[in-house]
N, C-alpha and C. Protein backbone atom coordinates (compact mmCIF):
# COMPACT_ATOMS: atom_id res chain seq x y z
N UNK A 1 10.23 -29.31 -170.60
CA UNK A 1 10.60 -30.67 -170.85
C UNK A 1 10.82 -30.82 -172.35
N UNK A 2 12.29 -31.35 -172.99
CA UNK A 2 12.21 -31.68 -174.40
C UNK A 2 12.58 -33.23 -174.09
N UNK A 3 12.52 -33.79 -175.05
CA UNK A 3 12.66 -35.28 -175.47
C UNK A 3 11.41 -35.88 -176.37
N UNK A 4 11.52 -37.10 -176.48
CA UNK A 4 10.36 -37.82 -177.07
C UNK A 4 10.27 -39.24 -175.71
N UNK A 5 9.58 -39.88 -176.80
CA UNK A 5 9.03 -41.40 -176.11
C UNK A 5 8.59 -41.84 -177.26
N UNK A 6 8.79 -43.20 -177.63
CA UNK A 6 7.73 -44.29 -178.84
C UNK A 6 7.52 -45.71 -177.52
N UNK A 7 6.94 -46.04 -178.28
CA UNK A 7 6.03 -47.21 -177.84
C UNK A 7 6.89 -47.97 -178.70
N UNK A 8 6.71 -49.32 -178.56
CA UNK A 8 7.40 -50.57 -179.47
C UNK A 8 5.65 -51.76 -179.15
N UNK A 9 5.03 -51.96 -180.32
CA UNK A 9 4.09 -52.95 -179.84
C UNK A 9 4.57 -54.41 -180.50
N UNK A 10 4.22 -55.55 -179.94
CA UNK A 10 4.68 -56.55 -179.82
C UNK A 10 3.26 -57.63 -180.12
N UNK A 11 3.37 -58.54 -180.59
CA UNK A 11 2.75 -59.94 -180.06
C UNK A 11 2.63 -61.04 -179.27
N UNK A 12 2.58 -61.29 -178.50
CA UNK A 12 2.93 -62.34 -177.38
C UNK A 12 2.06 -63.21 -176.82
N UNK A 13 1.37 -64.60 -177.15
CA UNK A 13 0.51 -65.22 -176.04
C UNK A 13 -0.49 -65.15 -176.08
N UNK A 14 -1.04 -64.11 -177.50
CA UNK A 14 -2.09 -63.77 -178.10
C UNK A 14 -2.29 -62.53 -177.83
N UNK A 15 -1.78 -61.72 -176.99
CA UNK A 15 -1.94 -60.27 -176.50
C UNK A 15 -0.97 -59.81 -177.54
N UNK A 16 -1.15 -58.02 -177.09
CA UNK A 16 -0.39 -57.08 -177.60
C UNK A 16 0.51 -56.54 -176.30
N UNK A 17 1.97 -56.86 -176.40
CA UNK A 17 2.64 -55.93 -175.47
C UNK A 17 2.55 -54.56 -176.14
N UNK A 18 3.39 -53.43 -175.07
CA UNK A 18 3.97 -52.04 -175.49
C UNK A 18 4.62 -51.72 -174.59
N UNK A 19 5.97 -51.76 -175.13
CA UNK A 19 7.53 -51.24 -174.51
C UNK A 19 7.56 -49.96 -174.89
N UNK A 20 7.58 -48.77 -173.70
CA UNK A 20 7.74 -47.27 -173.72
C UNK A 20 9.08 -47.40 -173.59
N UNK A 21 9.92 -46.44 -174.34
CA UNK A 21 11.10 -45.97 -173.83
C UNK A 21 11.06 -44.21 -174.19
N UNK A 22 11.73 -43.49 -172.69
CA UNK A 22 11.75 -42.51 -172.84
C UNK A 22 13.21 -42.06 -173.49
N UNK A 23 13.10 -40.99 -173.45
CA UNK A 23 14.36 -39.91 -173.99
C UNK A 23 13.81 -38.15 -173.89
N UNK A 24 14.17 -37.91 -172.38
CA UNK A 24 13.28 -36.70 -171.99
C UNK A 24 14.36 -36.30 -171.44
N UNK A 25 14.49 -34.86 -170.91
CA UNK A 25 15.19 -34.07 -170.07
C UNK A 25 14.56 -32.93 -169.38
N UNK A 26 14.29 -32.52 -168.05
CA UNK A 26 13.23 -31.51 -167.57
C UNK A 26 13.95 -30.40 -168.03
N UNK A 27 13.54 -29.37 -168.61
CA UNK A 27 14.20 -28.18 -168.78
C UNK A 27 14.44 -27.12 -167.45
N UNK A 28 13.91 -27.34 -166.29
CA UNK A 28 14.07 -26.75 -165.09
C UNK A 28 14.44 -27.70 -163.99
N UNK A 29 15.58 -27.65 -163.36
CA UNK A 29 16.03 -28.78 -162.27
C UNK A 29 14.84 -29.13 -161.60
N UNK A 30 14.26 -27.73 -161.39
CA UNK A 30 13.45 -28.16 -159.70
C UNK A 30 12.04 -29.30 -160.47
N UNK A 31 11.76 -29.72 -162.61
CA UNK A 31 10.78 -30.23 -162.43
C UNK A 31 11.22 -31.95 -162.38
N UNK A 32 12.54 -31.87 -162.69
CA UNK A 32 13.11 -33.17 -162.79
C UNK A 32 12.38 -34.27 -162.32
N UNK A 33 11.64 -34.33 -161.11
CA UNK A 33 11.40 -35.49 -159.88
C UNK A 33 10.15 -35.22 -160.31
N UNK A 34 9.13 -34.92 -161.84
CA UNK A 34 7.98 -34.84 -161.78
C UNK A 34 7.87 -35.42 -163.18
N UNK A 35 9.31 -35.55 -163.85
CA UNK A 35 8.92 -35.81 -165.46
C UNK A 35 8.64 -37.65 -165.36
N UNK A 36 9.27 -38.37 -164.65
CA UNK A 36 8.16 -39.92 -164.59
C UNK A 36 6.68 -39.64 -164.48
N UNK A 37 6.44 -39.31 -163.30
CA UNK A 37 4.99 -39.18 -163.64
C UNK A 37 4.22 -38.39 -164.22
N UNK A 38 4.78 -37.81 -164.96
CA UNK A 38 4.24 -36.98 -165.75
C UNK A 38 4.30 -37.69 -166.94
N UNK A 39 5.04 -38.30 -167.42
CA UNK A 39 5.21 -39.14 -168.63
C UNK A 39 4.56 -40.70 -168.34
N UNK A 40 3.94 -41.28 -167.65
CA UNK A 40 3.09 -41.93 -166.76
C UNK A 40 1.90 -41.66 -167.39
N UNK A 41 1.71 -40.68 -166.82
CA UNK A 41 0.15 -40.38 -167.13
C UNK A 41 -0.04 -40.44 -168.65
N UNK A 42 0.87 -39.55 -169.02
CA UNK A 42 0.97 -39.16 -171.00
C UNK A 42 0.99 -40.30 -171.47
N UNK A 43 1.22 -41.54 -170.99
CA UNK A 43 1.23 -42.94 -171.68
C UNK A 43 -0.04 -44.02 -171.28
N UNK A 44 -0.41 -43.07 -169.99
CA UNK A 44 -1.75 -44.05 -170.23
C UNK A 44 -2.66 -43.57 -171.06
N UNK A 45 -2.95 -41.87 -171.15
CA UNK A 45 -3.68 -41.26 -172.13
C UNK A 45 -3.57 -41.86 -173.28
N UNK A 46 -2.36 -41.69 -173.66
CA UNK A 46 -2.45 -42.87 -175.28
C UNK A 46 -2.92 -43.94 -175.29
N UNK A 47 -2.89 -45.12 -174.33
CA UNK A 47 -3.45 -46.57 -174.53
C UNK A 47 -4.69 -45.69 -174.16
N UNK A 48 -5.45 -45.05 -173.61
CA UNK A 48 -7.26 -44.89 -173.38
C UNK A 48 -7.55 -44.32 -174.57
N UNK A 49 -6.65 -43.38 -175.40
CA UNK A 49 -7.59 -43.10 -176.63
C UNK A 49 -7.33 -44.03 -177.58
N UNK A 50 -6.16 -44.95 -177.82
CA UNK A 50 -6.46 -45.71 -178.61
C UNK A 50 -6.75 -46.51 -178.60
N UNK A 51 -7.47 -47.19 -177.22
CA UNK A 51 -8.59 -48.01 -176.60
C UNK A 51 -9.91 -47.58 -177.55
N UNK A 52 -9.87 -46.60 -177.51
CA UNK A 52 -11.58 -45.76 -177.60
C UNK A 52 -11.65 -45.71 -179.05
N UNK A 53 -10.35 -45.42 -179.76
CA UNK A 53 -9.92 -45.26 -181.24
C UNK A 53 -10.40 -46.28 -182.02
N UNK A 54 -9.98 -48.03 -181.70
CA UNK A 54 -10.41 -48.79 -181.74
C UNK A 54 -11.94 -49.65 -181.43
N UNK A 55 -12.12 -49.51 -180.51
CA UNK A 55 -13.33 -49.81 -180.35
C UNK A 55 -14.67 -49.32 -181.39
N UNK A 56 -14.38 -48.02 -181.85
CA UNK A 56 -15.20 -47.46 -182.80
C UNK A 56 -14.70 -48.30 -184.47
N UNK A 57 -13.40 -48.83 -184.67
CA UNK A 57 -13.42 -49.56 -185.69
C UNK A 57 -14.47 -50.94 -185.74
């Protein structure tokens, strides 16, 4: 798999949004139908550590 992904964070309503946009390509056809959720998961990992990141501030 090459590409990236950023986050865009936002203010809104008193919350924090975060708009993912990808830019990925599977490097093997057959993983194609696995790189959403695979990039899924890789984006909740980031909001839980920088859940955890924070909390220690």
């Amino acid at each position: 798999m090459t590409g990236h992904w950023t986050g865009v964070f936002t203010h809104k309503d008193g919350q924090t949004e975060i708009e993912f946009t990808e830019n990925v390509t599977a490097k093997k056809l057959f993983m194609k139908p696995f790189v959403k959720g695979f990039l899924k998961k890789q984006q909740e990992q980031y909001l839980n550590d920088l859940k955890t990141a924070l909390e220690k501030i």
